[in-house]
Protein backbone atom coordinates (compact mmCIF):
# COMPACT_ATOMS: atom_id res chain seq x y z
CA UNK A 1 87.74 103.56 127.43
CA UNK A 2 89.60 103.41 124.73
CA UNK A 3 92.91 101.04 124.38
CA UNK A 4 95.93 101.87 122.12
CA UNK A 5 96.58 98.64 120.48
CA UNK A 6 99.97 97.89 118.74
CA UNK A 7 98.22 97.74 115.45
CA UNK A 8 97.71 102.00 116.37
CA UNK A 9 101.56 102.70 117.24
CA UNK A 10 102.59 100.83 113.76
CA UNK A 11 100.62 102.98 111.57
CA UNK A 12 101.72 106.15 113.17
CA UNK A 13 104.96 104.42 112.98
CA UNK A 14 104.66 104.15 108.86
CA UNK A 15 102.99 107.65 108.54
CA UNK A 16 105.96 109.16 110.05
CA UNK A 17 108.75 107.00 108.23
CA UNK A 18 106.48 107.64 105.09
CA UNK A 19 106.85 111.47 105.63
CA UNK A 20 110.58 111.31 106.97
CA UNK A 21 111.33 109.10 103.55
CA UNK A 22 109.31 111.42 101.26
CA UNK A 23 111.02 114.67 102.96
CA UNK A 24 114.57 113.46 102.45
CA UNK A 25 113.86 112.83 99.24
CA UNK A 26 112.80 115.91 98.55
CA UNK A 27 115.20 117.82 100.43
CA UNK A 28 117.82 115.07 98.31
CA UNK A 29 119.54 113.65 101.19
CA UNK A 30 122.47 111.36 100.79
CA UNK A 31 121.72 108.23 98.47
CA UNK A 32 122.23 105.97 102.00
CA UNK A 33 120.18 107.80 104.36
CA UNK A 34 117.26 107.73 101.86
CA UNK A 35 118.19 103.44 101.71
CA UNK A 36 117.94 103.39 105.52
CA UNK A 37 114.70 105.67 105.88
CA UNK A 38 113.34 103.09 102.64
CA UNK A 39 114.03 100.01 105.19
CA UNK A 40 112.63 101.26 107.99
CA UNK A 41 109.43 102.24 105.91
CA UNK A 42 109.26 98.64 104.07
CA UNK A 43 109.94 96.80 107.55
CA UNK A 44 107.42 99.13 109.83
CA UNK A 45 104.93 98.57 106.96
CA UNK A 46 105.53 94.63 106.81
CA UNK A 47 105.09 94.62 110.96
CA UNK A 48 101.66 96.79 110.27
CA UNK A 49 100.40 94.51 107.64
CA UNK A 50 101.19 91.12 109.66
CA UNK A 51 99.51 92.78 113.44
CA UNK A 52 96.01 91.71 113.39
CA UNK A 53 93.18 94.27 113.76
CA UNK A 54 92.81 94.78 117.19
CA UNK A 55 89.44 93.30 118.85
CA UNK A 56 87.04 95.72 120.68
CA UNK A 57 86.23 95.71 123.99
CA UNK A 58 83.13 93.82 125.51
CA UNK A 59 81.03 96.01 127.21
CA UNK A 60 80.27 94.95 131.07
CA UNK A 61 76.53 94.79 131.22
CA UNK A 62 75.95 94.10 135.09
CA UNK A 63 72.08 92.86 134.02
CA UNK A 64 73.29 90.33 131.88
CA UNK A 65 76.38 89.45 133.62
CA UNK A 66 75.80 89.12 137.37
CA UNK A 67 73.20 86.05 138.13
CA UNK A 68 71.80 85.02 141.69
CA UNK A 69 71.22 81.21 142.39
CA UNK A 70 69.59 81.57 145.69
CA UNK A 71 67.66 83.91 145.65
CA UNK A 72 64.01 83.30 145.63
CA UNK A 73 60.48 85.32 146.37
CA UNK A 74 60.51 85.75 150.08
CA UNK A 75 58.89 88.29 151.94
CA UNK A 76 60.32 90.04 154.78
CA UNK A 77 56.88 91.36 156.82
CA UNK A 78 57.81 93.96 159.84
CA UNK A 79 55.15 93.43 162.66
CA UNK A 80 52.34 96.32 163.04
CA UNK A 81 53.41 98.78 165.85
């Protein structure tokens, strides 16, 4: 199964304040609103770049992981009938 990691929700979190700042730019949106969308970009991007890469998943491999101490080579023998 796959796990969202935070790393995952910050870069759709700069893709969309990317797009949001590029749009208002082009669509020339008031001089402050552009300096707000440019600070949420910078500071979403900084959070991005400082999360660590998330680590993947060990895979549960019941052979390797479950062990039996006492068990040993005993036969069970049912009696002729």
């Amino acid at each position: 199964m796959l796990q969202t990691s935070m790393k995952n929700y910050l870069s759709n979190a700069v893709e969309a304040s990317g797009v949001a700042l590029i749009t208002g730019i082009e669509e020339r949106r008031d001089l402050r609103q552009l300096g707000d969308l440019w600070r949420h970009y910078t500071g979403l991007r900084a959070m991005y770049d400082a999360e660590p890469d998330p680590q993947p998943e060990e895979m549960w491999d019941p052979d390797y992981n479950i062990s039996f101490s006492n068990i040993d080579d005993t036969v069970i023998k049912f009696p002729d009938t």
